[in-house]
Every structure is written in structure tokens, then in C-alpha cells.
Protein backbone atom coordinates (compact mmCIF):
# COMPACT_ATOMS: atom_id res chain seq x y z
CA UNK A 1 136.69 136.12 92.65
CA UNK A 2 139.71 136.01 95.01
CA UNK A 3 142.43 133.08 94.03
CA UNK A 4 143.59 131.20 96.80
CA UNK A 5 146.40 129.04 97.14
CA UNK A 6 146.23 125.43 96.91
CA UNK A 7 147.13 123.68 99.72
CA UNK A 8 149.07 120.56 98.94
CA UNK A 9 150.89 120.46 102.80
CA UNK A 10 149.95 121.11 106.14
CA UNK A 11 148.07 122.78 106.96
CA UNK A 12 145.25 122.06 104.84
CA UNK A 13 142.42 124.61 105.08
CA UNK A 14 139.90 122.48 106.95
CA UNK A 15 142.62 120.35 109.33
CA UNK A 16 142.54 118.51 112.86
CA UNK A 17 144.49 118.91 115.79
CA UNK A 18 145.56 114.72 116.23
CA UNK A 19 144.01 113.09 118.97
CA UNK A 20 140.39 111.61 118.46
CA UNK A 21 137.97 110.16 120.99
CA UNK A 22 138.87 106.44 121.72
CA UNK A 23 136.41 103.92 120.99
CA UNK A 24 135.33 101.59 123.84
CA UNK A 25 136.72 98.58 122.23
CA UNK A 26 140.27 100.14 122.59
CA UNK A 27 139.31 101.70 126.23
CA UNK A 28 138.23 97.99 127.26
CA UNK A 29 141.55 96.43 126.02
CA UNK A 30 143.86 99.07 127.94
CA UNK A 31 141.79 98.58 130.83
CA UNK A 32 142.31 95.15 130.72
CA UNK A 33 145.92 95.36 129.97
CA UNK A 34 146.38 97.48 133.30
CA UNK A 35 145.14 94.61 134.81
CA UNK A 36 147.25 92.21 133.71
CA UNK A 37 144.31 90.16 132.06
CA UNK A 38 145.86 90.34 128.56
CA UNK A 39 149.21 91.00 126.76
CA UNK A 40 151.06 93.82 125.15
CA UNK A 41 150.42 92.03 121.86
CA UNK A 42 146.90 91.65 122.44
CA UNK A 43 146.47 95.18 123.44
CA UNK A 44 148.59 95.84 120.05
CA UNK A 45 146.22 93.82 117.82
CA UNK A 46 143.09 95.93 119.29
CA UNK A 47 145.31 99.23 119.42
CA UNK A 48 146.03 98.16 115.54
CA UNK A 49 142.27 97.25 114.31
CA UNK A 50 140.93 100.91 115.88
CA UNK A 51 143.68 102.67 114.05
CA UNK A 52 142.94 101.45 110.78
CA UNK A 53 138.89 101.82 111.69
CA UNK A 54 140.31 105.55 112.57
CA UNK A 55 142.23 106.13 109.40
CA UNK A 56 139.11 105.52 107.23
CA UNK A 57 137.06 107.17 108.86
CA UNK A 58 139.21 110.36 108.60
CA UNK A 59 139.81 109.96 105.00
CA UNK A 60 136.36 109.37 104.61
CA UNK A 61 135.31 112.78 106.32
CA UNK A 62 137.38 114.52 103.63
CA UNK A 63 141.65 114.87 105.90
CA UNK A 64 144.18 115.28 103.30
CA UNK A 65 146.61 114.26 106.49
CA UNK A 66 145.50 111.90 109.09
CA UNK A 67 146.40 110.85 112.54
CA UNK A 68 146.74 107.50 114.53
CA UNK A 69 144.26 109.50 116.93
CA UNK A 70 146.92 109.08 119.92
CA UNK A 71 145.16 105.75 120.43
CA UNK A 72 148.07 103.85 121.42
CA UNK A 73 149.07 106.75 124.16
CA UNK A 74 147.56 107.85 127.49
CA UNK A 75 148.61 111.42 127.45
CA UNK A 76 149.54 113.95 124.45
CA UNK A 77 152.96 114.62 125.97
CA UNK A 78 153.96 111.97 128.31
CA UNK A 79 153.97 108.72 127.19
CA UNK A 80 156.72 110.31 124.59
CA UNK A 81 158.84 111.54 126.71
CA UNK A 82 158.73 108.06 128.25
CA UNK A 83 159.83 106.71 125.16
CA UNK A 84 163.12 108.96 125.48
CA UNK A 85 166.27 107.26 126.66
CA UNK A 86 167.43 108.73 129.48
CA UNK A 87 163.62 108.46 131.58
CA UNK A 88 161.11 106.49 133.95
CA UNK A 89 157.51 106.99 134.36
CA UNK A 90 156.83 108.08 138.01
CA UNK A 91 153.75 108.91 139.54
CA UNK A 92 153.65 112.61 142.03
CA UNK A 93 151.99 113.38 144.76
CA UNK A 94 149.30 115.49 142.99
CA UNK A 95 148.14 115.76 138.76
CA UNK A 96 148.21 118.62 137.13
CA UNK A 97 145.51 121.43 138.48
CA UNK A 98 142.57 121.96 135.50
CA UNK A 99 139.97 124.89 135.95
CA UNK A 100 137.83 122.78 137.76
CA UNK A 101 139.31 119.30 138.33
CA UNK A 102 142.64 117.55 138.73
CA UNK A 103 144.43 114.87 136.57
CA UNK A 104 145.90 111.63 136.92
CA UNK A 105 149.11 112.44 138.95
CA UNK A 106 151.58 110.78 135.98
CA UNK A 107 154.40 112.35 135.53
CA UNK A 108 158.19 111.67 134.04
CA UNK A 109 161.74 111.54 135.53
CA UNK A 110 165.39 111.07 135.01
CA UNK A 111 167.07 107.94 134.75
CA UNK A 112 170.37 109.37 133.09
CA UNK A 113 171.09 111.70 130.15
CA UNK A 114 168.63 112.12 127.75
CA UNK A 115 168.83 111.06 124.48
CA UNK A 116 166.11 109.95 121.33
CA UNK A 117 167.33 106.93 119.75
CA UNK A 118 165.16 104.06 118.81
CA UNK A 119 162.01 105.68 119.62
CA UNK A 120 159.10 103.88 119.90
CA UNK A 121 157.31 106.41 118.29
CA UNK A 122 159.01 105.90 114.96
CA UNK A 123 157.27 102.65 114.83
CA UNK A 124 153.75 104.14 115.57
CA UNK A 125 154.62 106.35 112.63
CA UNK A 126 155.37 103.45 110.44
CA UNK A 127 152.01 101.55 111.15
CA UNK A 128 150.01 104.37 110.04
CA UNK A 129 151.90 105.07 106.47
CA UNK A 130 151.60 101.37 105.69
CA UNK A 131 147.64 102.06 106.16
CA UNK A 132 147.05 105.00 104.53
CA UNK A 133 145.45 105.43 100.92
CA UNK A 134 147.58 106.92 97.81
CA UNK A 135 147.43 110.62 98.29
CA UNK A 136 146.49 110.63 102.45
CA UNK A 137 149.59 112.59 104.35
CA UNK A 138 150.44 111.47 107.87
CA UNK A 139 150.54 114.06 110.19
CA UNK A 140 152.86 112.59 113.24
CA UNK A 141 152.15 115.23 116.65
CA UNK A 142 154.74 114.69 119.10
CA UNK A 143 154.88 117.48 122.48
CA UNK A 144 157.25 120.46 121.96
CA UNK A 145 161.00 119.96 123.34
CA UNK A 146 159.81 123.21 125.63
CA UNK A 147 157.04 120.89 126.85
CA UNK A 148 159.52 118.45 128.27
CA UNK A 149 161.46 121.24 130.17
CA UNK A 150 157.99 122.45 131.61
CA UNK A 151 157.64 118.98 132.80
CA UNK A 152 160.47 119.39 135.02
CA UNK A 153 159.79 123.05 136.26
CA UNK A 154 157.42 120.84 138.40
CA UNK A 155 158.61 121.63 142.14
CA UNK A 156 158.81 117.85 142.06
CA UNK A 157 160.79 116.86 139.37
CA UNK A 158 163.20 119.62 140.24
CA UNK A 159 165.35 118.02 142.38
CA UNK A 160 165.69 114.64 139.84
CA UNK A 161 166.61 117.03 136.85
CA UNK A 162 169.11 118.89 139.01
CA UNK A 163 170.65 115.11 140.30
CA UNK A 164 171.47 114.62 136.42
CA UNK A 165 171.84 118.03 135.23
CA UNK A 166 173.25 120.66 137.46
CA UNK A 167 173.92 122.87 134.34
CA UNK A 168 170.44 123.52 132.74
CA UNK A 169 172.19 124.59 129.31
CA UNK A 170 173.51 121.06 129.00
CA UNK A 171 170.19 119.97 129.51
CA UNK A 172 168.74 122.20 127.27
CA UNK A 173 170.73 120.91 124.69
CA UNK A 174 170.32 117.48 125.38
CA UNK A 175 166.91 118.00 124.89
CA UNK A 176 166.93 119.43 121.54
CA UNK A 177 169.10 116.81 120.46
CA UNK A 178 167.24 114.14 121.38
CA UNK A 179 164.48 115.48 119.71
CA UNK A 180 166.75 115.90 116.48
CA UNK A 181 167.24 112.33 116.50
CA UNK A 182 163.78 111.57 116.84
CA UNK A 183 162.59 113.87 113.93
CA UNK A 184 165.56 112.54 111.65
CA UNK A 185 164.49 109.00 112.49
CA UNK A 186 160.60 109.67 112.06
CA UNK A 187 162.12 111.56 108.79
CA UNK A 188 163.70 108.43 107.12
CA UNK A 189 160.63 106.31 107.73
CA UNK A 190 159.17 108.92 105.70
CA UNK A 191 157.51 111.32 107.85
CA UNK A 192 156.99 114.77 105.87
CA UNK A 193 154.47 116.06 108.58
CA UNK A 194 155.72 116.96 112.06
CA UNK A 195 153.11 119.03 114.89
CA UNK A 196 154.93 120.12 117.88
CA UNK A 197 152.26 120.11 120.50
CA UNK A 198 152.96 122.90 123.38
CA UNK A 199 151.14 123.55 125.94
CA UNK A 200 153.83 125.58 127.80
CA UNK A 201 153.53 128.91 125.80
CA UNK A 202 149.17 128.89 127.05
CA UNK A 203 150.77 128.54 130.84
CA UNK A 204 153.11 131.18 129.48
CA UNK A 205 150.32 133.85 129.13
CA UNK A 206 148.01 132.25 131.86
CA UNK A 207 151.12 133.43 134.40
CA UNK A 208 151.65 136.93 133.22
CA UNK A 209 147.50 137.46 133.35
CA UNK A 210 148.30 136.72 136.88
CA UNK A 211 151.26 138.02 137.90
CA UNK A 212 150.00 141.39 136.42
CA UNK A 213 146.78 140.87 138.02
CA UNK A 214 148.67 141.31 141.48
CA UNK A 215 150.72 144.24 140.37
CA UNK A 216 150.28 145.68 136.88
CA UNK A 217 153.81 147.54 137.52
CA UNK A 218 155.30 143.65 138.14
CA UNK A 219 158.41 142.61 136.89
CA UNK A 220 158.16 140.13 133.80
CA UNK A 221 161.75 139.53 133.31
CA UNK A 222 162.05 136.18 134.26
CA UNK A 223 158.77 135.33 132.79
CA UNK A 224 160.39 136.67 129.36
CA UNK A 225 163.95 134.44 129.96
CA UNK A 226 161.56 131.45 130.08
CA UNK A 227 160.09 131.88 127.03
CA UNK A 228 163.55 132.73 125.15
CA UNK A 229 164.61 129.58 127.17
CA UNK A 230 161.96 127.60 125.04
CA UNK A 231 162.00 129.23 121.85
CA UNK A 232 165.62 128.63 122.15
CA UNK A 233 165.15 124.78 122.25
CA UNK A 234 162.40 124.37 120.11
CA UNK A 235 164.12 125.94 117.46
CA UNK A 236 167.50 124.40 118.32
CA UNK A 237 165.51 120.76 117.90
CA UNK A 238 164.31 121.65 114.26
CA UNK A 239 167.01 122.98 113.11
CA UNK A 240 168.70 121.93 109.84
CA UNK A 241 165.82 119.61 109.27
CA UNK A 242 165.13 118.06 105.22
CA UNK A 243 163.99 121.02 103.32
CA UNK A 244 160.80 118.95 102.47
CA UNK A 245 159.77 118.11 105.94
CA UNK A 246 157.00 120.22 107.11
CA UNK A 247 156.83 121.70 110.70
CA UNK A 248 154.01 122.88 112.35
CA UNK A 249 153.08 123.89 116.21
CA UNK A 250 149.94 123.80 118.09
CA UNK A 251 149.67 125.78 121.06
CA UNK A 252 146.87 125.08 123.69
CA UNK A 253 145.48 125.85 127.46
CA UNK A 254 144.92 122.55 128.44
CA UNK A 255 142.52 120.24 127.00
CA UNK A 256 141.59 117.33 130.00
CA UNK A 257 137.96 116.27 130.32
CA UNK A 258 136.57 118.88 128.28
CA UNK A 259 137.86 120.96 131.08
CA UNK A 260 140.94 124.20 130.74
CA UNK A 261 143.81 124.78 132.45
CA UNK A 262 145.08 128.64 131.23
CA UNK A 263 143.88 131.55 130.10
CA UNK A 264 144.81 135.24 128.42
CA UNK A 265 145.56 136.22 124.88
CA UNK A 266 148.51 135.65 122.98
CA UNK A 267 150.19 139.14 123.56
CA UNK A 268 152.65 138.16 125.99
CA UNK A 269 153.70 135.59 123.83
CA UNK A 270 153.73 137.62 120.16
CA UNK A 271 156.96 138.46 120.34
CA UNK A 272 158.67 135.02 120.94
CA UNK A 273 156.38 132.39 119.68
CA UNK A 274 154.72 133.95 116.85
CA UNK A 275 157.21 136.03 115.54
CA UNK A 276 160.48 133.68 116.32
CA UNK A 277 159.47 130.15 116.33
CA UNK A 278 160.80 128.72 112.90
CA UNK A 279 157.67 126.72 112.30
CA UNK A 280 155.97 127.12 108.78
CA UNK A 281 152.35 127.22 110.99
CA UNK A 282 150.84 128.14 114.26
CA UNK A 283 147.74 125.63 114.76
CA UNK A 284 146.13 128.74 117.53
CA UNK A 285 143.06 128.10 120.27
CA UNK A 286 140.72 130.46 119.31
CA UNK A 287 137.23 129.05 120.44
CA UNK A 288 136.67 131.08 123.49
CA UNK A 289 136.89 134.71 125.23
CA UNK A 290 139.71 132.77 127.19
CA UNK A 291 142.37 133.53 123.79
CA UNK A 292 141.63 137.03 123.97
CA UNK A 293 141.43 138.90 120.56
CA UNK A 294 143.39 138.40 116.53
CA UNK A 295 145.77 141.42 117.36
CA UNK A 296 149.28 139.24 118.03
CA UNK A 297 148.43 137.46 114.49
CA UNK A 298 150.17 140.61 113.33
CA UNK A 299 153.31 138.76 114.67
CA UNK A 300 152.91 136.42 112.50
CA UNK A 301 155.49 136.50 109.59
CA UNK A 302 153.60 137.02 105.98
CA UNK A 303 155.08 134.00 105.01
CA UNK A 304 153.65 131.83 107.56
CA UNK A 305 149.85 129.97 108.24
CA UNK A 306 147.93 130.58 111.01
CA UNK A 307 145.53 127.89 111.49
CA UNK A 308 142.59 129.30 113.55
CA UNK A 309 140.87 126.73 116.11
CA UNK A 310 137.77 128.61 116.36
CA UNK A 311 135.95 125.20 116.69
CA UNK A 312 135.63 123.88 120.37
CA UNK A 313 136.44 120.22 120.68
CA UNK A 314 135.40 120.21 124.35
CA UNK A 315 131.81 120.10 123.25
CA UNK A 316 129.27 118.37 120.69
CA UNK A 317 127.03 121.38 120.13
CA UNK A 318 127.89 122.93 116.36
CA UNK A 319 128.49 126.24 116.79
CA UNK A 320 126.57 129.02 114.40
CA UNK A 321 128.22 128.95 110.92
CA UNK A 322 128.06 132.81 110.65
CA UNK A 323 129.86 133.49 113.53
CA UNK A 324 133.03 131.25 112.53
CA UNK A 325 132.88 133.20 109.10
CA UNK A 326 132.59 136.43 110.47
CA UNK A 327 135.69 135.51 112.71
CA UNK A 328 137.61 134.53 110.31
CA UNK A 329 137.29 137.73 108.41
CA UNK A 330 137.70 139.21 112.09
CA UNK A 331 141.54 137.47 112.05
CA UNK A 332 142.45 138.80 108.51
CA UNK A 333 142.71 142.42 109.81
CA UNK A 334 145.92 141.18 111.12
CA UNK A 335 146.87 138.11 108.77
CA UNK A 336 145.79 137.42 105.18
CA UNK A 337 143.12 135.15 104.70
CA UNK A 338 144.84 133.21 102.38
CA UNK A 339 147.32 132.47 104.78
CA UNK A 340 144.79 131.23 107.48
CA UNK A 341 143.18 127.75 107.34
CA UNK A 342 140.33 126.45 110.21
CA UNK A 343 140.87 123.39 112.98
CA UNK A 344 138.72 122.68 116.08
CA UNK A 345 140.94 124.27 118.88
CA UNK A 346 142.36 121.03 120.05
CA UNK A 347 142.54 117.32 119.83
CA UNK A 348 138.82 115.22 120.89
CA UNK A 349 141.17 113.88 123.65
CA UNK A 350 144.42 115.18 124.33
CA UNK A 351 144.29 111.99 127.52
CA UNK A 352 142.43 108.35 127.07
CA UNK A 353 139.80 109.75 128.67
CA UNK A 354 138.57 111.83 125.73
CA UNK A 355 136.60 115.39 126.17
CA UNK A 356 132.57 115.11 127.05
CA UNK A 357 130.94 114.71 123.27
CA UNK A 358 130.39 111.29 121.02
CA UNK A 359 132.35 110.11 118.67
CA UNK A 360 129.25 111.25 115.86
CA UNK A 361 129.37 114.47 117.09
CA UNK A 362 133.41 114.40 116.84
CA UNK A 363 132.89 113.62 113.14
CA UNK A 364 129.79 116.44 113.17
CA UNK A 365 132.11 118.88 113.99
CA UNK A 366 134.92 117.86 111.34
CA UNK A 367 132.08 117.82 108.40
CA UNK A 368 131.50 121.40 109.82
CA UNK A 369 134.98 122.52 109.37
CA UNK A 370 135.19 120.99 106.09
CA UNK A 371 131.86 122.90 104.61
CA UNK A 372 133.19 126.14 106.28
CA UNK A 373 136.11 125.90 104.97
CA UNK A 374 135.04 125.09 101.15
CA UNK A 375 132.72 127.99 101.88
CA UNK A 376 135.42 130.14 102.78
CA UNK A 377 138.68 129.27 100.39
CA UNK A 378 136.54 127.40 97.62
């Protein structure tokens, strides 16, 4: 019988994405809070209460690291990169564009220089540790630095940027090392978990599908300098990081409503993400024809987990047991097996307003994972 290794960091063989469907009681509160009918500290106290409900419920359903669920955030990506210094929360003309529907139109701006001290994050991060059993990890999922330089490829947000930052490789660099402060300060509150959410490498291969839809004979080049762009900072923000802190990505094609925003395999991407990024896993969408086939996993260093999201979260239907296996042994044509591990393909609800499932069939579908899993690795 094959020996696998035991997983005592992320990624754990049956693991989560982060965000988790938010129960009304907390949906109710920020609701009310919009309205001005009650305060920041008694949205806090409910925000609190549902996190703690959360926590035990994960650790109950078998998560060696657990989440706050995002429950005190709107968005994934946003409401952090409000919490930068350096930012404002500004609202565009349009959302961003989904398969078949449109966001809220929130978006974020420049106030100034960017920068990542006192965090409010941090604190969230803190909250969750102090809750936590003896042996749970906490798994803190914060967007990628590249996400926050997509933000402001926005034909919107360009002009703001360029009012602060004429010279994009200062603000490049600002970037990453505002992040850097972040992670060192989410570091000495003890954080030994960090998931770089990025959504900007699924646009990434959702552009060249089209541009080479056109005209296969296109020119790619400046698709290819934006990716090196974003490698560049991602891997500028985590580096020289404590030896013992653990950093994982998880890339995505847009996750709103149980709706999509991108499509096309991870080819165009192989050679920068998966074969550059200094992350010790790739958390990888993998529950639909839209991420194309296991090929770029032979990118993937040997040395490095892949952790295959063959799971949909944008649904509450189980899928067939079988057919996850037989993936799975699919994948390890490219990348051992023992290096893989198995995660719905995204968060419940990457925004507030959660994909279209209940919260039992959120927990259905981690159960699932878990029994796959033990069926797979043992």
C-alpha cells in the first residue's frame, strides 16, 4: 500500500478555500448597520458570535485550519485593500461584468501612497486564534498584491493611480511593501497560514482565449509583460518571509452569485504562475470544462502541492464520487498524487451575498471532500 505523507500544514488533503455562506443573523445586522439603525460595536458583537458559531462548526466537520468565513468583509479583495493606508472606498459607474450578471459597482482608490501599517486585518486574525481549539491552524486569505494592481487597470481608476503614481514601478513596489508589512504584522500575532487569493491570473487566461479567438497569429506580448508584472510583485511581497510561515495561492474565475467571470485553461499561465510563483501551493479551479485539462500541472515544481478544486461551490448538488477519484488520478499524469490534496473550487461566498446553495449543503459538500479524501490518501 502506497505511503503518503502526513500533512501537518497547509494544505491539508481535504481543505477549504475561506469564505463560507453568511448566516442571516449576520446578513440582518450588516443590513441594519448600512442603515444606520445600529453601531459598529453592535455589528461587531453579531460579526463576533457567527464567527465563533463558524469556527466550530468547521472543526467539527473535520478542518485542521479554519477560517473566520470572510464574515466581517463584503468582498474577498476589497474591503482589504480598504484597510491599506494610502486608500478610499469609491463607488464606479458600473461593477464588475460576471457571465451573466453584474456586481455591486464598489471599487477602491488613491488617497496618497500606499502603505500596510496597522491593518485592520491583523486584528480579525487575532479574534480567530483566541477561538480556536489546541491543534486547529488559522488559515488567514488576504487578495494577491497582483489583485490590487488589477484593481486599478480599471479604465476608471486609471487616472487616480496615475495622479499618485506616474511611475508604475514605484507603485509596484509600494505595493509589495505594503503587503510585507501586513504579512510581518499578521506574522507576529502568530499567523503561520497565509492564502493569497488572485483572481487576476483566471482574467489572465480568459484574455488570451480571446484575443486568440480574434486572431490565432495575435500578438501576446503585452499580455505576457502583465503577468511578469504580477509575478514580479507577488513574489517581491513574500519575500524573505519567517521560514515557518506557510504561503499558499488560490487562483479563481470569479466566484459572484454562483455565477463566473473567466474562462480557458491554465496554459497561458504555466509558465509564470505555476512554475515561478514562490508559493509552497497552488489551491487550482478545477470543477468545470471552463479550466481546461491537468497538462500545465506539469509546471508545477516536484516540490510543490497542487490542491485540486474539483468540487463546485456554486452549487448544492454532490457531485458523483467516482468521477472526483477518477480525476484525481486524471491530474497525477502530470503531478504526483502525493503532492495533490482536494478543495471545493472556491470560497461558498467570495461577496456577502453568498453563491445559490444552503448552508447544510455547504457543510454536505465539505463531509464529501473529507470522505474522498480519506478514501484517496488514507
Amino acid at each position: 500500500m502506497t505511503q503518503f505523507t502526513q500533512r501537518t500544514v497547509s494544505p491539508f488533503r481535504y481543505d477549504i478555500v475561506g469564505s463560507f455562506l453568511r448566516p442571516q443573523e449576520l446578513k440582518d445586522a450588516r443590513a441594519k448597520f448600512a442603515k444606520g439603525k445600529i453601531s459598529q460595536a453592535d455589528l461587531t458583537k453579531v460579526e463576533d458570535k457567527c464567527i465563533v458559531d463558524l469556527i466550530h462548526k468547521e472543526e467539527a466537520v473535520g478542518l485542521k485550519a479554519v477560517t473566520d468565513g470572510e464574515f466581517r468583509r463584503s468582498w474577498w479583495h476589497l474591503d482589504f485593500f480598504w484597510g491599506l493606508q494610502g486608500t478610499k472606498h469609491v463607488q464606479l459607474k458600473h461593477g464588475y461584468f460576471f457571465h451573466d450578471e453584474e456586481t455591486r459597482n464598489d471599487s477602491v482608490q488613491l488617497t496618497g501612497k500606499v502603505s500596510g501599517e496597522n491593518h485592520p486585518f491583523v486584528n480579525y486574525f487575532k479574534f480567530v486564534r483566541d477561538h480556536i481549539s489546541d491543534g486547529t491552524q488559522v488559515k488567514q486569505t488576504i487578495p494577491a498584491p497582483a489583485q490590487f494592481l488589477e484593481e486599478f487597470l480599471r479604465p476608471e481608476n486609471q487616472a487616480n493611480v496615475q495622479q499618485f503614481y506616474p511611475n508604475q514601478t514605484d507603485l509596484d513596489h509600494d505595493v509589495a511593501h505594503a503587503y510585507h508589512q501586513v504579512i510581518e504584522d499578521l506574522y507576529a500575532a502568530g499567523c503561520r497560514t497565509l492564502q493569497l487569493d488572485d483572481c487576476t491570473w483566471g482574467i489572465s487566461v480568459n484574455n488570451f482565449a480571446n484575443l486568440k479567438k480574434k486572431d490565432p497569429n495575435a500578438n501576446t506580448s503585452q499580455l505576457e509583460a502583465l503577468q511578469r508584472r504580477f509575478l514580479k510583485v507577488n513574489n517581491e511581497a513574500i519575500a524573505d518571509l519567517p521560514d515557518d510561515l506557510v504561503v499558499n495561492t488560490h487562483v479563481c474565475r470569479g466566484n459572484y452569485n454562483s455565477t463566473w467571470a473567466a474562462a480557458g485553461g491554465y496554459g497561458p499561465v504555466a509558465d509564470t504562475l505555476l512554475a515561478h510563483e514562490n508559493v509552497n501551493a497552488f489551491y487550482l479551479e478545477y470543477d468545470s470544462d471552463r479550466a481546461g485539462g491537468f497538462e500545465p500541472l506539469a509546471k508545477v515544481p516536484d516540490d510543490k502541492y497542487v490542491v485540486v478544486g474539483l468540487v463546485t461551490s456554486k452549487s448544492g448538488e454532490l457531485e458523483d464520487k467516482q468521477t472526483i477519484i477518477d480525476r484525481l488520478k486524471e491530474a497525477t499524469k502530470y503531478h504526483s498524487l502525493d503532492k495533490l490534496c482536494l478543495s471545493p473550487q472556491c470560497g461558498f461566498a467570495s461577496t456577502e451575498e453568498g453563491n445559490i446553495l444552503t448552508e447544510e449543503q455547504q457543510w454536505n459538500k465539505l463531509k464529501f471532500i473529507k470522505e474522498i479524501a480519506e478514501e484517496v490518501w488514507g
